[in-house]
N, C-alpha and C. Protein backbone atom coordinates (compact mmCIF):
# COMPACT_ATOMS: atom_id res chain seq x y z
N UNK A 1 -12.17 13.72 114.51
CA UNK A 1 -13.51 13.30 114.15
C UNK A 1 -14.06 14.16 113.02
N UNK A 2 -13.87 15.42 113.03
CA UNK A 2 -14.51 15.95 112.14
C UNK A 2 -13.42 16.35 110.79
N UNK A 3 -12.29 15.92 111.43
CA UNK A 3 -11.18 15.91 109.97
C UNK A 3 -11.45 14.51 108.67
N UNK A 4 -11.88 13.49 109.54
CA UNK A 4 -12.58 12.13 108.67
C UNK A 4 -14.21 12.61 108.19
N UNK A 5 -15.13 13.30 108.41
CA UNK A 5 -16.20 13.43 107.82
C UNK A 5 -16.00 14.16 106.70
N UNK A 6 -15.03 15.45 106.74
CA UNK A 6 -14.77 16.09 105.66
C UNK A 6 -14.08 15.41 104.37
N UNK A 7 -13.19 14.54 104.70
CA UNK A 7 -12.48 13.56 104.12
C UNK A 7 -13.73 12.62 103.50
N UNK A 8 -14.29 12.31 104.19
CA UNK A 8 -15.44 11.19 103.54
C UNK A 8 -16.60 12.04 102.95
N UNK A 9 -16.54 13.60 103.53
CA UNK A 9 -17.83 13.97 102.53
C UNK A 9 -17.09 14.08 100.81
N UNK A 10 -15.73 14.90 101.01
CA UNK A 10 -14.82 14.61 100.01
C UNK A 10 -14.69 13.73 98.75
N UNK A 11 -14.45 12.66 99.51
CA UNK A 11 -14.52 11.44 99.02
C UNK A 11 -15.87 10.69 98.05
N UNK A 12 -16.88 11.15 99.09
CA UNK A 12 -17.99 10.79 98.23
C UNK A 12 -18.21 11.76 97.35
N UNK A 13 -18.34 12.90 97.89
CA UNK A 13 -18.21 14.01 96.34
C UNK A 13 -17.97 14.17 95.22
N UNK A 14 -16.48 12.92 95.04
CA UNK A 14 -15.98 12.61 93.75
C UNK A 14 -16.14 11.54 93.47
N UNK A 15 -16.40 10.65 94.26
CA UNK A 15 -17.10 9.74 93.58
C UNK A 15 -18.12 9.58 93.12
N UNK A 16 -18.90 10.62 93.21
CA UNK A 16 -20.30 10.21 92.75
C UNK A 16 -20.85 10.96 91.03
N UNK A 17 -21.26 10.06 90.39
CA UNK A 17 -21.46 10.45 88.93
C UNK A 17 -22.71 10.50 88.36
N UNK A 18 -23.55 10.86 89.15
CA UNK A 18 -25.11 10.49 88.99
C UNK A 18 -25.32 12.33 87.92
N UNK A 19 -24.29 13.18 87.71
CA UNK A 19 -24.57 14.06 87.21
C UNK A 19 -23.54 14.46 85.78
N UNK A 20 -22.96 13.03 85.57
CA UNK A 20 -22.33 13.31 84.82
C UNK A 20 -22.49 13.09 83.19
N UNK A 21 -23.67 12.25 83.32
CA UNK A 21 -24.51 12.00 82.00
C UNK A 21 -25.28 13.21 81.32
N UNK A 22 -25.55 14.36 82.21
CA UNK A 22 -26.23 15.19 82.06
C UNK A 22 -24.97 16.41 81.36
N UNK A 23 -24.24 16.22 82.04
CA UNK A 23 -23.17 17.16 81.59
C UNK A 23 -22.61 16.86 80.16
N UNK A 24 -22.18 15.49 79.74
CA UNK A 24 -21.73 14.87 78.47
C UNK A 24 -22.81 14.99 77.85
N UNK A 25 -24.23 14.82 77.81
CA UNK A 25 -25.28 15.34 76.86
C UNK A 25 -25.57 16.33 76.20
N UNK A 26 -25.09 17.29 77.65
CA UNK A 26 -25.30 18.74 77.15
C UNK A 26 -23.98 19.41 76.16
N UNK A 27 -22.93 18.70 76.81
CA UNK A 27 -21.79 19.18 75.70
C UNK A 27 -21.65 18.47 74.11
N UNK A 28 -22.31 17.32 73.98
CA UNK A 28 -23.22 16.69 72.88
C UNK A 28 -24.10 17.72 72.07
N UNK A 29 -25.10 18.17 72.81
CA UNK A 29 -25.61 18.95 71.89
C UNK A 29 -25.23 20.47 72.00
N UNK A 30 -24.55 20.51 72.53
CA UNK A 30 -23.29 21.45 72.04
C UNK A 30 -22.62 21.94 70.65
N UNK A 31 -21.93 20.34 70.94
CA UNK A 31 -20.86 20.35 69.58
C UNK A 31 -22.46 19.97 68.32
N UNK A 32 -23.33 19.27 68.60
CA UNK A 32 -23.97 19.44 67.36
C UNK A 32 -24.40 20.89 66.47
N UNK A 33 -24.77 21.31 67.63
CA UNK A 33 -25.73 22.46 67.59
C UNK A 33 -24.17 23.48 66.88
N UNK A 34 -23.45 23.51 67.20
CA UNK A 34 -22.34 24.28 66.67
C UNK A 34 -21.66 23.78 64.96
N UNK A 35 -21.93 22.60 64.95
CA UNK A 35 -21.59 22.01 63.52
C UNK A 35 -22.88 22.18 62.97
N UNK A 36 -23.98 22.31 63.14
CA UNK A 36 -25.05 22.24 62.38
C UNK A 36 -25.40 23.98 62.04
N UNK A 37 -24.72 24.88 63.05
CA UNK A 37 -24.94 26.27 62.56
C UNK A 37 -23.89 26.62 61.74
N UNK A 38 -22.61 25.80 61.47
CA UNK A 38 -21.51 26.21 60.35
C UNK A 38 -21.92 25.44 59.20
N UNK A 39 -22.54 24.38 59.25
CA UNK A 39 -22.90 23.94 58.14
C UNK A 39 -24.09 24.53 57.37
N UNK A 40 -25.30 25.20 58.36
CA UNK A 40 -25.93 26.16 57.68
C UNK A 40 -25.49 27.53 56.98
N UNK A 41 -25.08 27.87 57.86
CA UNK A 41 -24.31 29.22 57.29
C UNK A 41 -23.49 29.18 56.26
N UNK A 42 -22.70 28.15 56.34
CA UNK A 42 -22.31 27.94 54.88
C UNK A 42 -22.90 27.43 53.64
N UNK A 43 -24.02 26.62 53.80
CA UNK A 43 -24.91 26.25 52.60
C UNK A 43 -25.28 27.43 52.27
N UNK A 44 -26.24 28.51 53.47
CA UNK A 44 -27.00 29.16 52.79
C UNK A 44 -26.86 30.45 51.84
N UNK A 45 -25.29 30.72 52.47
CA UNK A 45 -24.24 31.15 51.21
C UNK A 45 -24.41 30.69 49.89
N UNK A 46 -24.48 29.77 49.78
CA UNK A 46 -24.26 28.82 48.57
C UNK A 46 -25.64 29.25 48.08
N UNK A 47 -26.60 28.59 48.68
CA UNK A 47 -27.98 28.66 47.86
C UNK A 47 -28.33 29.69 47.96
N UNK A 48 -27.74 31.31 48.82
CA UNK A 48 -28.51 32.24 48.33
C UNK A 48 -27.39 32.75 46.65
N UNK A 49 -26.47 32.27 46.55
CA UNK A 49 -25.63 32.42 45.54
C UNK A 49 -26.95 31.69 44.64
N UNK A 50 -27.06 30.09 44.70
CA UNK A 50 -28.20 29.74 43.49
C UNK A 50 -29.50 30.75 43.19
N UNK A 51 -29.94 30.90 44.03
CA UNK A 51 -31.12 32.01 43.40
C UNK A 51 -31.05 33.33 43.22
N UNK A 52 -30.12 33.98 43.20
CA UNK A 52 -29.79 35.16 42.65
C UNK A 52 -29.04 34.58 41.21
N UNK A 53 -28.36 33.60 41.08
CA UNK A 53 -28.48 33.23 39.73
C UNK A 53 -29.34 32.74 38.73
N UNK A 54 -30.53 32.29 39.66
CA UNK A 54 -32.02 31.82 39.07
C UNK A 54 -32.67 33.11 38.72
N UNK A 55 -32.52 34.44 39.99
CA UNK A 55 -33.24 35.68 39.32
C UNK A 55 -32.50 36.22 38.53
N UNK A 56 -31.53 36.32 37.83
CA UNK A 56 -30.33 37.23 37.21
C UNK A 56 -31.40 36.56 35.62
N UNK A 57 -31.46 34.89 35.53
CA UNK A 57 -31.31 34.32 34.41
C UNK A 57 -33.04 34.59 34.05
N UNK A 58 -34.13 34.57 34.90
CA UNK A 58 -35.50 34.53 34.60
C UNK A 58 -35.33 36.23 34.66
N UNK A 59 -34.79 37.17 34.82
CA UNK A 59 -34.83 38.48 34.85
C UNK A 59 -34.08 38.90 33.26
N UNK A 60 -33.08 38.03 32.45
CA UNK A 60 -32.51 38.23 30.86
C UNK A 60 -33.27 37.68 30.29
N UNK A 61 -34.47 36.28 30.73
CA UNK A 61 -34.95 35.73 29.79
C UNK A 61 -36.34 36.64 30.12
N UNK A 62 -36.86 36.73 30.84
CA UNK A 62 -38.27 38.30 30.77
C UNK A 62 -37.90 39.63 29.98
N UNK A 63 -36.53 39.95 29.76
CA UNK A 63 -36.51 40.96 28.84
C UNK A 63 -35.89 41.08 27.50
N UNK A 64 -35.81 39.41 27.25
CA UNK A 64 -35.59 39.10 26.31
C UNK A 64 -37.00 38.93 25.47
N UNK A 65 -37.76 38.14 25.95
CA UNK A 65 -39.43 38.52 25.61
C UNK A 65 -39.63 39.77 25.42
N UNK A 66 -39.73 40.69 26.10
CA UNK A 66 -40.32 41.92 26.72
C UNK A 66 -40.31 43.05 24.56
């Protein structure tokens, strides 16, 4: 008797998926949240490369005036 309840609590245990939407969401914004911090980190490489070439060029053309 109590070898079939365990079996059927078992049973329903894996069958049941009422928590599995929550889990695939969260590993969703997971993988976003992980592509969206390599894709920052790598732009902002880039654009802090552009404005240190913007100050390099307004810093030759101010002492070119000067």
């Amino acid at each position: 008797m109590k070898g079939q309840t365990v079996n059927s609590a078992l049973r329903s245990f894996f069958s049941d998926e009422q928590g599995q939407d929550i889990v695939e969401y969260s590993l969703l914004l997971v993988l976003i949240g992980a592509a969206a911090l390599l894709v920052l980190t790598t732009m902002g490489t880039s654009i802090g490369s552009i404005f240190s070439k913007i100050n390099e060029r307004i810093s030759s053309a101010n002492n070119a005036v000067s």
